[in-house]
Protein backbone atom coordinates (compact mmCIF):
# COMPACT_ATOMS: atom_id res chain seq x y z
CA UNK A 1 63.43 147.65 175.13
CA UNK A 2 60.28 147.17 172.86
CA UNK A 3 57.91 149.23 173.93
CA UNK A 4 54.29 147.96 175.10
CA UNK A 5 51.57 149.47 173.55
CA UNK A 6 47.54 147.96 175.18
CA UNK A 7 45.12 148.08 172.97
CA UNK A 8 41.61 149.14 174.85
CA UNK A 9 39.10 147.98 172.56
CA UNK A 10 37.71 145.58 174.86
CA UNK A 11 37.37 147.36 177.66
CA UNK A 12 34.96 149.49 175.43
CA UNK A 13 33.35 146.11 174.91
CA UNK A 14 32.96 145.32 178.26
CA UNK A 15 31.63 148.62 179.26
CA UNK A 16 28.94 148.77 175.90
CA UNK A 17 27.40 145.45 176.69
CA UNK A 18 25.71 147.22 179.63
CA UNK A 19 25.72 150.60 178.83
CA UNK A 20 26.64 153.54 181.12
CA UNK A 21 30.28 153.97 181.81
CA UNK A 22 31.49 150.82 183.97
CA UNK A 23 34.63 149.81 183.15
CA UNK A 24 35.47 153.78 182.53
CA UNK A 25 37.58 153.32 179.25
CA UNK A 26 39.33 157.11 180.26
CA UNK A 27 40.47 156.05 183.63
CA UNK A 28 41.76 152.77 183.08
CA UNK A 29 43.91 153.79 180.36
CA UNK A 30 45.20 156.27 182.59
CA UNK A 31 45.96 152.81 185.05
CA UNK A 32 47.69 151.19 182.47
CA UNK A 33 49.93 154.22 181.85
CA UNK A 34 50.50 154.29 185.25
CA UNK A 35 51.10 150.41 185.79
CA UNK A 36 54.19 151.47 183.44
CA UNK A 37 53.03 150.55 179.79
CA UNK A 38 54.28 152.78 177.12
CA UNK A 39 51.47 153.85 175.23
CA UNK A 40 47.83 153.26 174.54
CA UNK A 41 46.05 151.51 171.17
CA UNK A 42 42.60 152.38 169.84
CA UNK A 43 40.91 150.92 166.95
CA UNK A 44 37.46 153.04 166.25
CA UNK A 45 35.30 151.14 163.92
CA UNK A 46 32.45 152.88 162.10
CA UNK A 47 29.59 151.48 164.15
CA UNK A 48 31.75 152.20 167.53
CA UNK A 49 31.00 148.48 168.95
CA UNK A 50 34.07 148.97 170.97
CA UNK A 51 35.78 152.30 170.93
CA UNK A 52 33.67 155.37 170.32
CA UNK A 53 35.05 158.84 168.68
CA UNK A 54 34.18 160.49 171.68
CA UNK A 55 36.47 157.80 173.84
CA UNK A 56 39.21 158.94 171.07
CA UNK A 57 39.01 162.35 171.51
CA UNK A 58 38.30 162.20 175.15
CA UNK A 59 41.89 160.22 175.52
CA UNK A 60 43.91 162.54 173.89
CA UNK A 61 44.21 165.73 176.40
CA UNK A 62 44.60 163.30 178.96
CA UNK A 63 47.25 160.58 178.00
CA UNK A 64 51.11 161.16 178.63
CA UNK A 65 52.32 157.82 176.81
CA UNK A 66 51.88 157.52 172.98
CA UNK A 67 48.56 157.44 171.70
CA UNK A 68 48.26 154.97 168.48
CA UNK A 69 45.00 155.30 166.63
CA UNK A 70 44.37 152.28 164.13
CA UNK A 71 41.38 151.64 161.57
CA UNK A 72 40.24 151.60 158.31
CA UNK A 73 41.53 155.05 156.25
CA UNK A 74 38.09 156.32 155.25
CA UNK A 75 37.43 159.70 155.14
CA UNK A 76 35.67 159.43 158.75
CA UNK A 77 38.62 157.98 160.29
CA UNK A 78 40.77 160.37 158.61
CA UNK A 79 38.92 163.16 159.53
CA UNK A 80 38.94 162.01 163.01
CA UNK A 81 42.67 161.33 163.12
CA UNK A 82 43.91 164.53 161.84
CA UNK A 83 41.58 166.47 164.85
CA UNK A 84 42.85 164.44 167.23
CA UNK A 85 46.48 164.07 166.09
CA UNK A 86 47.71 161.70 168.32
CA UNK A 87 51.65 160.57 168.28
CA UNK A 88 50.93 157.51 165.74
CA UNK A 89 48.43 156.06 162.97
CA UNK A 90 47.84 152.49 162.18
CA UNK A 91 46.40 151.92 159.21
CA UNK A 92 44.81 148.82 158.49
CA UNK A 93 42.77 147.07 155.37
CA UNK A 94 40.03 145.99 157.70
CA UNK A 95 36.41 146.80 155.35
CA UNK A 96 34.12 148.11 157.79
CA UNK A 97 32.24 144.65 158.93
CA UNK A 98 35.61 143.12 159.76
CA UNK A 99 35.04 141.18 163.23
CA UNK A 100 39.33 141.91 163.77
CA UNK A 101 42.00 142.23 161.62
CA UNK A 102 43.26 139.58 159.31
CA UNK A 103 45.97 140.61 156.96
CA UNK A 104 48.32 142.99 155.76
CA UNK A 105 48.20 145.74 153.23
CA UNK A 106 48.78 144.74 149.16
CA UNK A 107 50.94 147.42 149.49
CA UNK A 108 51.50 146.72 145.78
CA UNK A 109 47.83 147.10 144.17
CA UNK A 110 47.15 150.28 146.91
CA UNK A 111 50.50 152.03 146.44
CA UNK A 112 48.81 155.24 145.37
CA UNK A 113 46.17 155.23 147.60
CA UNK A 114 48.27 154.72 150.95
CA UNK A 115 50.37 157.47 149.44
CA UNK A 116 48.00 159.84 149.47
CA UNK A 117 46.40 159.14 152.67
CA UNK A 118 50.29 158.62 154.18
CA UNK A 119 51.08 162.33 152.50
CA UNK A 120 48.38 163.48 154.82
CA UNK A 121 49.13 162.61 157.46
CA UNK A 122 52.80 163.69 158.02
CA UNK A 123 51.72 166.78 156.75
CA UNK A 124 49.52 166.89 160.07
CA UNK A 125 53.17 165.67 162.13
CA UNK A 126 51.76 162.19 162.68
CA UNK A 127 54.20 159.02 162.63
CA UNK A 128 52.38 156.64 159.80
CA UNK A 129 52.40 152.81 160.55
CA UNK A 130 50.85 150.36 158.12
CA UNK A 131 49.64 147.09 158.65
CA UNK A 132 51.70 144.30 156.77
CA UNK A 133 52.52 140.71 155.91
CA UNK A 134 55.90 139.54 155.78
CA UNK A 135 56.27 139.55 152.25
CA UNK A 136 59.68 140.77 151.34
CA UNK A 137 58.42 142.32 148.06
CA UNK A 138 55.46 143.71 149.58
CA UNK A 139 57.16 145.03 152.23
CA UNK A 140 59.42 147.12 149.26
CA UNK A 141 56.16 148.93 148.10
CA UNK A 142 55.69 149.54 151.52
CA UNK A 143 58.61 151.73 151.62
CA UNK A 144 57.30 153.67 148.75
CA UNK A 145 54.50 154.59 150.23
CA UNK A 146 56.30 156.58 152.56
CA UNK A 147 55.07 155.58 155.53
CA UNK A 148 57.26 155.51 158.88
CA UNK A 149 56.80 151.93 160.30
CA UNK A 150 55.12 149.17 159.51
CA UNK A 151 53.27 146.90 161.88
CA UNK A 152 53.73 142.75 161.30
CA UNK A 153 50.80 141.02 161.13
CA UNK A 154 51.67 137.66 164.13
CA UNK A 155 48.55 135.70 164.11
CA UNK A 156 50.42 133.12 161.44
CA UNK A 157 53.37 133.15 164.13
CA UNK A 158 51.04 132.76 167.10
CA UNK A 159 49.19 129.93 165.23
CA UNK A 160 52.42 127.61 164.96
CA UNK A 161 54.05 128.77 167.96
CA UNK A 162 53.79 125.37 170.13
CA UNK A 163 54.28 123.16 167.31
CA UNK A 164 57.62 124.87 165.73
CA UNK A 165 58.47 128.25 166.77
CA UNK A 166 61.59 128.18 165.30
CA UNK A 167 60.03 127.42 162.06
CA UNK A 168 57.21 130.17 161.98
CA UNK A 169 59.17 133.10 163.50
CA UNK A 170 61.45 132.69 160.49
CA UNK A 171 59.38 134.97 157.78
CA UNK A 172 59.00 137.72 160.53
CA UNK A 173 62.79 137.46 161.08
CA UNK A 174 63.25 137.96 157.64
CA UNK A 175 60.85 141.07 157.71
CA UNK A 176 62.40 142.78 160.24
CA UNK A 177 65.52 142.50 158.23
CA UNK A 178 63.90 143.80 155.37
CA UNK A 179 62.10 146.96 157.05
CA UNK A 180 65.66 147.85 158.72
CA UNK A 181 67.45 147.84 155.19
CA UNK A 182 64.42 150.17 154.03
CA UNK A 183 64.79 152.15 157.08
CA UNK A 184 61.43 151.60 158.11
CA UNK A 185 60.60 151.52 161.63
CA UNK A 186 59.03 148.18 163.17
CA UNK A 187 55.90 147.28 165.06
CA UNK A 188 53.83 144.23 165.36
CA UNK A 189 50.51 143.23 166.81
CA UNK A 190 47.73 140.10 166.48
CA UNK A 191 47.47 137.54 168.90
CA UNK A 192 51.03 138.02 170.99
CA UNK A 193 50.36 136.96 174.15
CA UNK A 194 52.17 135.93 177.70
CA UNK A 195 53.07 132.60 176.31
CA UNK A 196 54.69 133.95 172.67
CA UNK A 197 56.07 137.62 173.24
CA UNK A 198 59.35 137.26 174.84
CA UNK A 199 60.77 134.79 171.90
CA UNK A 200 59.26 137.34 169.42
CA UNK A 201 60.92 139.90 170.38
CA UNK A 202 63.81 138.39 171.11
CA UNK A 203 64.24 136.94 167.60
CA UNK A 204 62.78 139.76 165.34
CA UNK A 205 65.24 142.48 164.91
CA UNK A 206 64.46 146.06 165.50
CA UNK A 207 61.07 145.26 167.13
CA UNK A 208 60.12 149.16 168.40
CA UNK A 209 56.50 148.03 169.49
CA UNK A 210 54.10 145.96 170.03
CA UNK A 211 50.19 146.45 170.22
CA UNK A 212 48.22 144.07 172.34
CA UNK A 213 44.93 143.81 173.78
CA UNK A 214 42.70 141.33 173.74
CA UNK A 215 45.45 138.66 175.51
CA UNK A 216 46.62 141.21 177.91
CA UNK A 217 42.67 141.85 179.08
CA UNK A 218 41.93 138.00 179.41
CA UNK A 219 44.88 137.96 181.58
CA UNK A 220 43.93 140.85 183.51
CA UNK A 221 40.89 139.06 184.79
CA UNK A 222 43.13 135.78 185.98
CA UNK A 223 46.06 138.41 187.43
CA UNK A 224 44.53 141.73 188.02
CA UNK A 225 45.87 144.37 185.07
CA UNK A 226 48.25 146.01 187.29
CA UNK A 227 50.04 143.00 187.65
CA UNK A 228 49.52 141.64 183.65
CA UNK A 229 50.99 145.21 182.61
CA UNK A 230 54.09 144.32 184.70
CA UNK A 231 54.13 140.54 183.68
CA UNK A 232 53.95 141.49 179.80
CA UNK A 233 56.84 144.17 180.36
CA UNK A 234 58.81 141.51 181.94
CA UNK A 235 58.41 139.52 178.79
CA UNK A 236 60.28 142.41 176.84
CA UNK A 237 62.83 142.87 179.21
């Protein structure tokens, strides 16, 4: 089964609009493990709007799922990463300002770069995942990189889902293909929701995970997260 990875971020949102510690970003994370999800998603932005180092590096002694850090490789983040070490790193070519992610990697023009960051990190023992259209050729310089996984960028496939899914699914398809002849592992993330996942999953081959947040909180409020947890695992069942 594709494993569920919840991204917290907006919990942290919730709970930095007021200040204090209500929702407590720790504990529920430790819920959602325990409602059955498969790991936890972070994505620590340099002015902490949402997720805060110290929520990063409080998670980490605490969480028995896999712990997926995402962001921006700066030196910060890379500094950060490598102390905490958690199971997986997302890297993503968010600038700093970025309000959420919007596209893949060139893996092309920042071959070198990703490389060298990438080299780092499995030197620490942490699985590399980078963020990526579904660019065939693009997803070849990928590979060079030497990075683990990649993640697919879905918001294009979430966009045209009602009007054609069997149209707009077709790159990703292709993709999936592509990553599995380069023996890359496969993740994807970016507006999957209740609605889209299970014919995602279903049609993209070797899907190992997928990352979602802000759907799955929305939900939450509606169904209660226990019970959203349960109804998005049912989806990749």
């Amino acid at each position: 089964m594709t494993q569920l990875s919840v991204n917290i971020n907006k919990l942290a949102t919730l709970r930095n609009a007021r200040g204090g510690n209500n929702p407590d970003v720790v504990a529920t994370a430790l819920d959602i493990e325990r409602y059955g999800a498969q790991g936890i998603t972070v994505h620590p932005r340099p002015d902490e709007r949402h997720i805060r180092r110290s929520d990063v590096r409080a998670l980490k002694p605490l969480l028995t799922t896999e712990f997926n850090i995402e962001g921006y490789p700066s030196e910060d983040f890379i500094a950060l990463v490598l102390d905490v070490r958690p199971a997986q790193v997302t890297l993503v070519p968010d600038p700093p300002d970025a309000l959420t992610s919007n596209a893949g990697w060139d893996a092309r023009t920042h071959k070198n770069f990703l490389q060298e960051v990438i080299a780092r990190f499995k030197g620490a023992g942490i699985r590399t995942s980078i963020f990526m259209g579904t660019d065939s050729e693009l997803i070849g310089h990928a590979a060079d990189t030497g990075t683990d996984r990649i993640e697919l960028y879905t918001e294009p496939y979430a966009v045209g889902y009602h009007a054609d899914r069997e149209a707009v699914v077709v790159p990703f398809v292709k993709a999936g293909e592509r990553a599995a002849e380069l023996g890359l592992g496969l993740n994807a993330g970016h507006d999957l929701d209740r609605d889209n996942l299970r014919y995602f999953a279903q049609q993209v081959p070797g899907l190992r995970e997928v990352s979602i947040g802000h759907a799955l909180i929305c939900d939450a409020l509606r169904f209660g997260l226990e019970n959203t947890v349960q109804l998005y695992l049912r989806e990749l069942r």
